[in-house]
Protein backbone atom coordinates (compact mmCIF):
# COMPACT_ATOMS: atom_id res chain seq x y z
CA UNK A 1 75.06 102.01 109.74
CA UNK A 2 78.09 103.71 108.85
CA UNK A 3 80.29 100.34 110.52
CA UNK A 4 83.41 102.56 112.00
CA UNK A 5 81.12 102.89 115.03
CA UNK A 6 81.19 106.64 115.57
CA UNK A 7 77.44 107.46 115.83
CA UNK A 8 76.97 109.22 118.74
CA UNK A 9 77.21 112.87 119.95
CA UNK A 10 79.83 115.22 118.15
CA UNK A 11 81.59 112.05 116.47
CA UNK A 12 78.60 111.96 113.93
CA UNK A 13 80.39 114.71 111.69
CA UNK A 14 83.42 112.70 111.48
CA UNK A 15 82.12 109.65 108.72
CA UNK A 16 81.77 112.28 105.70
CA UNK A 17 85.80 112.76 105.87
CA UNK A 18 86.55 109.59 106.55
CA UNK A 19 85.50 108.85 103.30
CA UNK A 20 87.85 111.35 101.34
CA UNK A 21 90.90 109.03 102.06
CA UNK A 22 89.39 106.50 99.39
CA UNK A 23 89.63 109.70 97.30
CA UNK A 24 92.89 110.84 97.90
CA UNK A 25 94.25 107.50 98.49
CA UNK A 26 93.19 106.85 94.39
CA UNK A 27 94.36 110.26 93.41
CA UNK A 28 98.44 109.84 94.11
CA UNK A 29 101.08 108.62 92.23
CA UNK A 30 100.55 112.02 89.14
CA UNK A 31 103.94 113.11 90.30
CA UNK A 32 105.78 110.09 89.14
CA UNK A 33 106.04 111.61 85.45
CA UNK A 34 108.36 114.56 87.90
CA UNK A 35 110.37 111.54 89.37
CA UNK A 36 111.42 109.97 85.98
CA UNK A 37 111.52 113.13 84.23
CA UNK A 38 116.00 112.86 83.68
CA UNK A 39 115.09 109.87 81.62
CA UNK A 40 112.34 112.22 79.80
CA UNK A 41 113.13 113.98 76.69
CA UNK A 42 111.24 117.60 76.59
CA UNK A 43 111.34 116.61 80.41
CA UNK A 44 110.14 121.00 80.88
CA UNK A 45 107.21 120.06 79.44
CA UNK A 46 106.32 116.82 78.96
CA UNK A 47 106.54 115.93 82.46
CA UNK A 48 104.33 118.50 83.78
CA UNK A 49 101.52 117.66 80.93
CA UNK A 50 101.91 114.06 82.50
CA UNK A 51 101.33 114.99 86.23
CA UNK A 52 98.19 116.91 84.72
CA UNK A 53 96.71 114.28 82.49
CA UNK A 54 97.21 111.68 85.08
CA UNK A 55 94.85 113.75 87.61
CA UNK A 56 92.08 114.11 84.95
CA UNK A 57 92.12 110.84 83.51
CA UNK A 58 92.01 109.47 86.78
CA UNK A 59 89.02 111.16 87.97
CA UNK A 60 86.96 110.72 84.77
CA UNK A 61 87.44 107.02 84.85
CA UNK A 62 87.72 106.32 88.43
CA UNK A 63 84.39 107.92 88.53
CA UNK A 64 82.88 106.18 85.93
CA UNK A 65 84.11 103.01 87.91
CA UNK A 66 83.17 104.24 91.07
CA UNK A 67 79.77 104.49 89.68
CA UNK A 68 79.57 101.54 88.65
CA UNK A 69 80.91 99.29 91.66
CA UNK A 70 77.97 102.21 93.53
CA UNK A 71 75.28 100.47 91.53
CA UNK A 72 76.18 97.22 92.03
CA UNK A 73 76.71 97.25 95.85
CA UNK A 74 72.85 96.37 96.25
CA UNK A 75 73.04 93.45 98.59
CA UNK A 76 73.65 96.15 101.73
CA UNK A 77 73.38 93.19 104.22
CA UNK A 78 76.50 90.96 102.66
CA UNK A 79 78.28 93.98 102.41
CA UNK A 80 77.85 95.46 105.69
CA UNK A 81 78.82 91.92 107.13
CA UNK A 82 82.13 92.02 105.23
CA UNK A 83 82.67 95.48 107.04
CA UNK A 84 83.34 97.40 103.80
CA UNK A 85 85.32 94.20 102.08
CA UNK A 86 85.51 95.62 98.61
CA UNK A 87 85.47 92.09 97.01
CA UNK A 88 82.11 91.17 98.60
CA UNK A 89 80.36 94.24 96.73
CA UNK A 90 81.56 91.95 93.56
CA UNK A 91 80.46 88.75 95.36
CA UNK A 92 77.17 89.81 95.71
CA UNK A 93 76.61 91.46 92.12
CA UNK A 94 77.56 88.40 90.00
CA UNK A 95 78.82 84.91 90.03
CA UNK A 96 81.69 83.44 91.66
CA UNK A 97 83.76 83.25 88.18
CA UNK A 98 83.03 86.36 87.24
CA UNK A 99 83.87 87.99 90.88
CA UNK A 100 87.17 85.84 90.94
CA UNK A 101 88.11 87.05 87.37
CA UNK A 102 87.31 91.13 88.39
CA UNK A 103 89.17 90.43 91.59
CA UNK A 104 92.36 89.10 89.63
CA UNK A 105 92.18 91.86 87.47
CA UNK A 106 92.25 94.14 90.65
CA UNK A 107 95.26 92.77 92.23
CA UNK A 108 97.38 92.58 88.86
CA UNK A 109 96.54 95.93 88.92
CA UNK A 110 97.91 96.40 92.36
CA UNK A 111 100.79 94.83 91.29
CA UNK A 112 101.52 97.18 88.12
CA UNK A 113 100.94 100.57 90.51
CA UNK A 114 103.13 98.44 93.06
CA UNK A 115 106.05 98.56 90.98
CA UNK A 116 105.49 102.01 89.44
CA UNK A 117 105.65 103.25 93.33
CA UNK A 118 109.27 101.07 93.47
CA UNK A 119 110.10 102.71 90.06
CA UNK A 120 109.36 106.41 91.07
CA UNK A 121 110.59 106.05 94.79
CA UNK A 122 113.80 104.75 93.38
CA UNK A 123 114.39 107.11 91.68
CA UNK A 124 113.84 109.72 94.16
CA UNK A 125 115.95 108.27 96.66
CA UNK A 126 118.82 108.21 93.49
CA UNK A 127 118.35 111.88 93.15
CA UNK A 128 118.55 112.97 97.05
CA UNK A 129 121.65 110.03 97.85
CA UNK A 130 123.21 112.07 94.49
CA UNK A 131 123.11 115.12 96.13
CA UNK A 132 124.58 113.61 99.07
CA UNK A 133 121.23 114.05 101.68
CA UNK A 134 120.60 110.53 102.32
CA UNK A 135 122.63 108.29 104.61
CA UNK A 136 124.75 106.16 102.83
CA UNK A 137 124.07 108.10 99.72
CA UNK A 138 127.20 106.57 98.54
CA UNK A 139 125.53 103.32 98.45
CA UNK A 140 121.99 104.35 97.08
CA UNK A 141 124.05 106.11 93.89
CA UNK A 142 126.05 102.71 92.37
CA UNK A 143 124.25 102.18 88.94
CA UNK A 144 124.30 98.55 87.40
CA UNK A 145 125.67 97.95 83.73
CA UNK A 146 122.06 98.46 82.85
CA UNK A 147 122.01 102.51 84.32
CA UNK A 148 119.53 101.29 87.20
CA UNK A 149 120.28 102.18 90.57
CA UNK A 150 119.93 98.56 92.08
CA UNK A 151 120.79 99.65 95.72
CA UNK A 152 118.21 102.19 95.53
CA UNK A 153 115.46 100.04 94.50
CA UNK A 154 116.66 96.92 96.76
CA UNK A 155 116.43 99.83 99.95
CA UNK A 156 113.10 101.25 98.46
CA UNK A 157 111.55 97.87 98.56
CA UNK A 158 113.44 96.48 101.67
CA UNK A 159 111.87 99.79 103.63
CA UNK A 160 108.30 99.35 101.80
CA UNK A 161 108.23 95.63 103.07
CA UNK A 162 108.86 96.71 107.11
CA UNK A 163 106.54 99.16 106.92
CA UNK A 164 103.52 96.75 105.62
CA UNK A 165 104.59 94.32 107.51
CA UNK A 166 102.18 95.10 110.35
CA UNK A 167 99.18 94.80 107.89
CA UNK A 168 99.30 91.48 108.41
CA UNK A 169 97.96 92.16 111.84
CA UNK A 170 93.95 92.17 112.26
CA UNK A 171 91.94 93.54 115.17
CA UNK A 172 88.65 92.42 115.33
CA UNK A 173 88.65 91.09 111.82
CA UNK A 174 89.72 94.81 110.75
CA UNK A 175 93.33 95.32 108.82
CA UNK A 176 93.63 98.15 110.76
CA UNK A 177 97.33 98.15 110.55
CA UNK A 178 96.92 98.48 107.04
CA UNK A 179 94.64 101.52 106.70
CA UNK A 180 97.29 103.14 108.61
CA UNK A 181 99.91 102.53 105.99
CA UNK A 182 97.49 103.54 103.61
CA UNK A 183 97.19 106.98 105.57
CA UNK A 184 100.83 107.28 106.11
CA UNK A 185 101.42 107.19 102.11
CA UNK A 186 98.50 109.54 101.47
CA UNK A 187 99.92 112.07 104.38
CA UNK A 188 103.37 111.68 103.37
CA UNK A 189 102.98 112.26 99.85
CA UNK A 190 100.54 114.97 99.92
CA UNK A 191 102.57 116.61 102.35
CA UNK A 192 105.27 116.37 99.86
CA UNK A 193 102.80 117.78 97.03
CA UNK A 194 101.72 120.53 98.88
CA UNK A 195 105.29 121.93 100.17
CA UNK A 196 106.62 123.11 96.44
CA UNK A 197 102.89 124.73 95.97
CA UNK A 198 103.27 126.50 99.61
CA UNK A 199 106.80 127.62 98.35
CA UNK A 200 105.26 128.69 95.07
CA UNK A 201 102.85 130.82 96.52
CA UNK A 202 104.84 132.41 99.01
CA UNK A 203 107.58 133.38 95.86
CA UNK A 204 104.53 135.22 94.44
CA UNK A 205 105.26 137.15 91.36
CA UNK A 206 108.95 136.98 92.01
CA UNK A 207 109.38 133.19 91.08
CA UNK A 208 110.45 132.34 87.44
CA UNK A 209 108.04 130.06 86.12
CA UNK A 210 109.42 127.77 83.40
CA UNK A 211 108.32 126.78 79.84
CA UNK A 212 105.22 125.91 81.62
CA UNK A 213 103.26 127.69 83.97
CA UNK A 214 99.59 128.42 84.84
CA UNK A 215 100.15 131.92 84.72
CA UNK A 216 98.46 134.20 87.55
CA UNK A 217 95.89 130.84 88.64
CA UNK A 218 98.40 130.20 91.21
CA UNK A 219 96.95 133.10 93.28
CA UNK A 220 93.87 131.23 94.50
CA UNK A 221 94.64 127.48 93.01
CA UNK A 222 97.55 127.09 95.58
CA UNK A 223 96.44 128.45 98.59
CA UNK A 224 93.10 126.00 98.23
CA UNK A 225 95.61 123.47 97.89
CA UNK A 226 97.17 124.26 100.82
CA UNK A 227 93.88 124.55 102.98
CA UNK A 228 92.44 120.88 101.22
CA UNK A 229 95.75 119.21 102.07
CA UNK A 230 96.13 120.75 105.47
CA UNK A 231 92.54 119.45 106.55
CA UNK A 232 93.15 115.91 104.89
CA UNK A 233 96.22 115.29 106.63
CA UNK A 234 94.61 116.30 109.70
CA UNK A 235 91.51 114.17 109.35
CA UNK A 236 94.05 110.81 108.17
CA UNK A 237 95.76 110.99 111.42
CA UNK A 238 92.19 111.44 113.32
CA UNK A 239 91.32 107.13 114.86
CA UNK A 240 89.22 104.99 112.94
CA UNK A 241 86.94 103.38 115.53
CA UNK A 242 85.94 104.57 118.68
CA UNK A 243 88.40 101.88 120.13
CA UNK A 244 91.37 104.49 119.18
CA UNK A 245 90.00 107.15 121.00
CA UNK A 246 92.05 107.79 123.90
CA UNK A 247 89.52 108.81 126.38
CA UNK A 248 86.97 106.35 125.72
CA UNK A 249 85.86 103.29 128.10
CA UNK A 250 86.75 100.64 125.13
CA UNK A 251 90.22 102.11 124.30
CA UNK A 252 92.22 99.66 122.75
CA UNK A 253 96.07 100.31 121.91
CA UNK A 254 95.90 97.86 119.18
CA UNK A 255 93.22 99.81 117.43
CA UNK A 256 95.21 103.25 117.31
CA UNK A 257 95.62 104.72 114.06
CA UNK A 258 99.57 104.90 114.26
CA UNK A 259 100.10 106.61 110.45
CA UNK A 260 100.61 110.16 112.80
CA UNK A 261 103.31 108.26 115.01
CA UNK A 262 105.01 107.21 111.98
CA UNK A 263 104.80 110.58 110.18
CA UNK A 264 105.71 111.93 113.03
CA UNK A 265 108.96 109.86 113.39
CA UNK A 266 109.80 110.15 109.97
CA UNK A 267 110.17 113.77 110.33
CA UNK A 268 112.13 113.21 113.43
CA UNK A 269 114.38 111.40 111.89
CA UNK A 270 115.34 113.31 109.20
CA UNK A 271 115.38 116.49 111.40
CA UNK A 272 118.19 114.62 113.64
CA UNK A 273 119.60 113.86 110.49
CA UNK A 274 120.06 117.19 108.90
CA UNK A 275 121.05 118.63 112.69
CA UNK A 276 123.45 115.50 112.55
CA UNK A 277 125.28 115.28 109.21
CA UNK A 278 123.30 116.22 106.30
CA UNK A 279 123.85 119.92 106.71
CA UNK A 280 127.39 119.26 105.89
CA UNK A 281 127.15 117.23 103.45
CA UNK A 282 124.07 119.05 101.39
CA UNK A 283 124.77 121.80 99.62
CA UNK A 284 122.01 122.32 97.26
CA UNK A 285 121.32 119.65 93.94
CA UNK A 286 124.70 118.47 92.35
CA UNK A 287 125.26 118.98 88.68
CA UNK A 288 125.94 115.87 86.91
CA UNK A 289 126.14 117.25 83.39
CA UNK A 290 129.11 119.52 82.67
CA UNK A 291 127.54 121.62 79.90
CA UNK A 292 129.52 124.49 77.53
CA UNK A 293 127.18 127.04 76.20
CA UNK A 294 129.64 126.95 72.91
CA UNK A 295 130.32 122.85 72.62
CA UNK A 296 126.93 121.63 74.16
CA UNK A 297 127.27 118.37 76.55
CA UNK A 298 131.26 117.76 77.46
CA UNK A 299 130.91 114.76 80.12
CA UNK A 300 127.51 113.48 81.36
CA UNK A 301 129.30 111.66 84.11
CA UNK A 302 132.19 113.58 85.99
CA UNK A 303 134.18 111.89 88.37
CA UNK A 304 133.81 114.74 90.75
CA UNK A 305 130.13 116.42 90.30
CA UNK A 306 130.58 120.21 90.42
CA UNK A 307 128.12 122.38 92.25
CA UNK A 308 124.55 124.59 90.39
């Protein structure tokens, strides 16, 4: 009854934390206020109080939601027979109108976190191509008459677009190319989370914590982080059907879960990359503002960026 078909022997502890990647899958996208936060005024502050609020607004009223779509899902038999399909859980509950309209309302919404991801990514690869650790940073950095890095947000989508592309594959009815890109953004951002916390916590008391700080909470807040991330990235890289386990009769290549493979080679790559060229070429985050303690900002764009 729980439709991914593990039931049996020591695979029957496995649906419980399946289910957190709904969870964490919701829960991403907080840092983006830390992405834009050079286009931020108060950025020390602000942006931090907008990574927080994010996370609790989020789970109030994703709950709330949650709850609600919970309540509804009654019909158990249409549901089931949609494996999961979100929009039968509204096709059930109400009439066809009104499960067209909250299914519109769904994928504009899609489409509004779609291009906050392009917005935020963007703008990440801008800041890593400016300090010269991407390849063809020299590209990525070119800023239209507007201030928008074009060529970042043309690669951003470009590489988004690839990736997806095998979504569009189903096996046995089941997107199961797409759950995988759904686990590769959930592992590769929360690995990305999780790495400045781990730092954090290894600095201990001898980090300088800025205008704001949790104080002495990060003693047992970011090690639990670390443990909670560690275990979901381990579970989102775990198959989804018994068809993806390798030493099963009904083993199926075309059911493997293949987010790992692609973490995996992501981190490959850059590796090669750093071993190749960017060690040379990075030196640490480039200062783009020269600034005189006396005469305040002299040039917010210098031809040749001087090192912090």
């Amino acid at each position: 009854g729980n439709l991914n078909g593990f039931s049996d022997g020591m695979f029957w502890f496995y649906v419980l934390p399946v289910g957190f990647l709904l969870t964490m899958y919701t829960v991403t996208g907080y840092d983006a206020s830390a992405h834009i936060s050079e286009e931020t005024h108060g950025a020390d502050e602000s942006a931090p109080k907008g990574v927080w609020r994010s996370v609790f607004y989020s789970a109030v009223i994703g709950w709330i939601v949650l709850l609600a779509i919970t309540f509804a899902a009654t019909d158990t038999a249409a549901i089931d027979e949609a494996f999961g399909f979100s929009p039968a859980i509204f096709t059930s509950a109400m009439s066809e109108g009104w499960a067209e309209m909250i299914i519109l309302i769904s994928t504009v919404g899609q489409l509004f976190c779609g291009m906050a991801c392009v917005t935020s990514a963007s703008r990440m690869t801008y800041a890593f191509s400016r300090d010269r650790a991407v390849p063809g940073w020299r590209l990525w950095t070119k800023l239209n008459h507007n201030r928008v890095p074009v060529g970042a947000v043309l690669f951003v989508a470009t590489f988004a677009l690839i990736m997806t592309l095998p979504a569009l594959y189903y096996y046995n009815g089941v997107a199961v190319a797409f759950f995988a890109v759904v686990s590769i953004s959930v592992i590769g951002l929360y690995i990305a989370y999780v790495t400045p916390v781990y730092l954090r916590w290894r600095k201990g008391d001898a980090f300088e914590p800025g205008p704001w700080t949790l104080g002495s909470k990060y003693r047992w807040m970011n090690p639990l982080a670390v443990v909670w991330v560690t275990l979901c990235v381990i579970i989102f890289s775990l198959p989804f059907s018994p068809a993806a386990v390798p030493w099963r009769d009904e083993f199926d290549w075309a059911a493997v879960n293949y987010a790992p493979l692609m973490v995996g080679a992501v981190l490959l790559g850059v590796g090669l990359w750093w071993l190749v060229s960017a060690r040379r070429t990075f030196k640490g985050p480039v200062r783009t503002v020269v600034f005189d303690d006396a005469a305040g900002i002299k040039d917010d764009e210098p031809l040749e960026p001087t090192r912090a």
